[in-house]
Protein backbone atom coordinates (compact mmCIF):
# COMPACT_ATOMS: atom_id res chain seq x y z
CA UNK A 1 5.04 4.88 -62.81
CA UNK A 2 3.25 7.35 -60.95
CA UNK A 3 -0.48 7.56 -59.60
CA UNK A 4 -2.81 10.28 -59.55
CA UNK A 5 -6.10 10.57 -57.16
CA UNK A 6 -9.02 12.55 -58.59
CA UNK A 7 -10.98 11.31 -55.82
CA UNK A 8 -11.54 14.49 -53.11
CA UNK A 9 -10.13 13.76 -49.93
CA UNK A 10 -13.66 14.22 -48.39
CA UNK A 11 -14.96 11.26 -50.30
CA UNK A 12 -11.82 9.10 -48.92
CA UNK A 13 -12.42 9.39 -45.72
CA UNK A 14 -15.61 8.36 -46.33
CA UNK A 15 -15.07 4.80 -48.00
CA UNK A 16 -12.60 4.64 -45.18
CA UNK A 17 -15.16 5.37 -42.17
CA UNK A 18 -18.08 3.69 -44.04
CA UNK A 19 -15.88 0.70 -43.80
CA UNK A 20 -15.27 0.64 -39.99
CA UNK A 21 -17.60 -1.64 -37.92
CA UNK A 22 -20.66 0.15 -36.68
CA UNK A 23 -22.05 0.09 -33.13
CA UNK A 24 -18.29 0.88 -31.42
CA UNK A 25 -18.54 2.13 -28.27
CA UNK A 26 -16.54 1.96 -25.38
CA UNK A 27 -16.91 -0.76 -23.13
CA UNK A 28 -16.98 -0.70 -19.45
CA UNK A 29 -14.56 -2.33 -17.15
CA UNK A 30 -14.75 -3.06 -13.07
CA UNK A 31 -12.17 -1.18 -12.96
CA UNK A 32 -13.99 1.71 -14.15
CA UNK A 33 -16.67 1.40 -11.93
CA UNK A 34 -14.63 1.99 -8.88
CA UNK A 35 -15.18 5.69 -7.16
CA UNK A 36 -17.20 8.64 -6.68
CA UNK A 37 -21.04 9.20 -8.13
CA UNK A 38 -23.63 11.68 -7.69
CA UNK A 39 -27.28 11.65 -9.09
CA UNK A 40 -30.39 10.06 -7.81
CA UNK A 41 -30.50 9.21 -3.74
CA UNK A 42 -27.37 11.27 -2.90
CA UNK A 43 -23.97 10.34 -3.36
CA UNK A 44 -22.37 6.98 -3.93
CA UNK A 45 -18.88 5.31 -3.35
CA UNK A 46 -18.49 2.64 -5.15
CA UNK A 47 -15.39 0.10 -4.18
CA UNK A 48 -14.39 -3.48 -6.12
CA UNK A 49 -12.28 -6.41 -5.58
CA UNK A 50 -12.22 -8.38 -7.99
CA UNK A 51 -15.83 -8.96 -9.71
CA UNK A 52 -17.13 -8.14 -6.38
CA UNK A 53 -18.40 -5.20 -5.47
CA UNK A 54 -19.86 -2.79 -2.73
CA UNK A 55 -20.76 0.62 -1.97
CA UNK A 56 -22.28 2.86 0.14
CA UNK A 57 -24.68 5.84 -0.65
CA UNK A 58 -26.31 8.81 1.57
CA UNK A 59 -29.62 8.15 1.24
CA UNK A 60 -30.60 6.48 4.27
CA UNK A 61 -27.30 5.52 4.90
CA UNK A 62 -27.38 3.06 2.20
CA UNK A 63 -24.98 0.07 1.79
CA UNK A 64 -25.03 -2.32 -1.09
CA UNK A 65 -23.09 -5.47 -2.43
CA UNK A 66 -22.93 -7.48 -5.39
CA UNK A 67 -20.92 -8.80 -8.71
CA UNK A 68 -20.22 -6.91 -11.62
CA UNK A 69 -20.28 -8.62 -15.03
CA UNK A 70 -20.76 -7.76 -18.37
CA UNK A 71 -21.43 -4.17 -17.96
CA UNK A 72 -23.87 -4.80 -15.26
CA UNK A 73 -23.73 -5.05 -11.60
CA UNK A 74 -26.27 -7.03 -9.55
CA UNK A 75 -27.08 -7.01 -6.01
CA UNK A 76 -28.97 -6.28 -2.83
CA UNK A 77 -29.20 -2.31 -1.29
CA UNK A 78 -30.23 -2.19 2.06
CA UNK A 79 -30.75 1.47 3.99
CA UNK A 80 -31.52 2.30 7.91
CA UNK A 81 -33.47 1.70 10.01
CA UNK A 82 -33.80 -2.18 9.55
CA UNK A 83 -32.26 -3.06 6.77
CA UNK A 84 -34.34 -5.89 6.07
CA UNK A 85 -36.24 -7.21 3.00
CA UNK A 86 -39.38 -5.57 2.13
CA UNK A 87 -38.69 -2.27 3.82
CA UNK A 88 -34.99 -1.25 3.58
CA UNK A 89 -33.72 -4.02 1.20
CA UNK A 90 -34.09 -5.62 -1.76
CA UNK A 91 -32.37 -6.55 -5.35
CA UNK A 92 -30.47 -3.76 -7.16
CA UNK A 93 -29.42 -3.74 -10.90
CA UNK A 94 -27.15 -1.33 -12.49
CA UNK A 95 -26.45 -0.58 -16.21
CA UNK A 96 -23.13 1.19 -17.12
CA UNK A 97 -22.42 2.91 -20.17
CA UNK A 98 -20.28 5.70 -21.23
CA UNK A 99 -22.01 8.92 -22.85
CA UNK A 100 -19.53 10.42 -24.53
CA UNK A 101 -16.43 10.37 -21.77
CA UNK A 102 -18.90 10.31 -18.85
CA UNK A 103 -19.74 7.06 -17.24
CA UNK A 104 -23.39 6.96 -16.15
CA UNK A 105 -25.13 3.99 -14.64
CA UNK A 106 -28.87 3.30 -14.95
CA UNK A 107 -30.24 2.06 -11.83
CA UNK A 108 -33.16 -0.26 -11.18
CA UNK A 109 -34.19 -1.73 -7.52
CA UNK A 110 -36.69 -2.84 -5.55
CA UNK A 111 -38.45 -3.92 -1.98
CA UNK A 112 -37.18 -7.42 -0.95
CA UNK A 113 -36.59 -9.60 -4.03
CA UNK A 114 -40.23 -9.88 -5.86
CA UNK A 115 -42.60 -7.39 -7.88
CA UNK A 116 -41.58 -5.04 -10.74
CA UNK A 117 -38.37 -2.88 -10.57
CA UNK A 118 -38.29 1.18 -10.28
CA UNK A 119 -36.24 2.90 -12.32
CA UNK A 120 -35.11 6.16 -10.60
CA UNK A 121 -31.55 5.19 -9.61
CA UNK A 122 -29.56 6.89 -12.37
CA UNK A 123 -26.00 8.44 -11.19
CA UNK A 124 -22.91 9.66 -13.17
CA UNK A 125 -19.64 9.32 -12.34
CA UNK A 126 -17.09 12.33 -10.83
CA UNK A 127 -14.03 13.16 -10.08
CA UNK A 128 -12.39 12.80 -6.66
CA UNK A 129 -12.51 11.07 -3.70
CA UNK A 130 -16.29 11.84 -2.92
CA UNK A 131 -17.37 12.07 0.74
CA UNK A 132 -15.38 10.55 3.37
CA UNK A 133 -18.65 9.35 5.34
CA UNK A 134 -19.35 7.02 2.67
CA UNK A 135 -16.06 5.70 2.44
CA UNK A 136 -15.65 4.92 6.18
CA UNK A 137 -19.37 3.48 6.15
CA UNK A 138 -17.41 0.99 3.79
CA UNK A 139 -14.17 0.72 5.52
CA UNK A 140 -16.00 -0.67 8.90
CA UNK A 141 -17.41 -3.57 6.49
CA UNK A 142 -21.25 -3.01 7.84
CA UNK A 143 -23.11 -5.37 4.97
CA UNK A 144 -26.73 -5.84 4.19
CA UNK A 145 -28.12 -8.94 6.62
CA UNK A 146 -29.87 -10.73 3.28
CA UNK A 147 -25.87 -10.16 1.65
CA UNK A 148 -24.00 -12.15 4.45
């Protein structure tokens, strides 16, 4: 016995992808989170172990540290000349999500660890090592005093 589809192939791979669950997207890992960015405030190196996390950045020759969990990393930034709560410190949250193949994080931080946060941290990820500054401001294991 033989079978014959008069059904376009169009229209079967539409049952097929109106089947599939909706909402897939690709989720990010700590290990993706490792390495160069570039957006707002300069440059960024990013560097894990583990669920921990730190970085360093150019704009005031920025340092941060935190966890990363569920697509999210939380932590404290803190930047020259003091680096102390309520004028070169404070909590930072980032968002990461992939648009397309390009991993993008969504910043938000503030002053020491009360009042509203800002929004204008927003950085995408690139290729390479990124600038070797950052890195070594990472290698000598300088941390923010409020992260010790």
């Amino acid at each position: 016995m033989s079978i014959r589809c008069s059904c376009p192939l169009g229209v079967l791979l539409v049952l097929v992808l109106a089947t599939l669950p909706t909402g897939c997207r690709r989720v990010v890992a700590v290990e993706d989170i490792a390495g160069y960015w570039s957006g707002d405030w300069g440059d960024m190196i990013l560097q894990r172990d583990g669920d921990d996390v730190v970085g360093a950045y150019s704009h005031d020759e920025g340092i941060l540290a935190g966890t990363f969990a569920n697509e999210a990393f939380t932590g404290w930034w803190c930047e020259v000349p003091s680096r102390q709560a309520n004028d070169d410190a404070g909590d930072v949250e980032f968002t990461f999500a992939y648009n397309g193949d390009v991993l993008e994080l969504d910043g938000r931080w503030r002053y020491g660890a009360e009042g509203d946060l800002r929004e204008d941290w927003d950085v995408t990820r690139q290729g390479g090592a990124g600038p070797a500054e950052l890195q070594a401001r990472i290698d000598s294991g300088e941390t923010c005093p409020a992260a010790q």
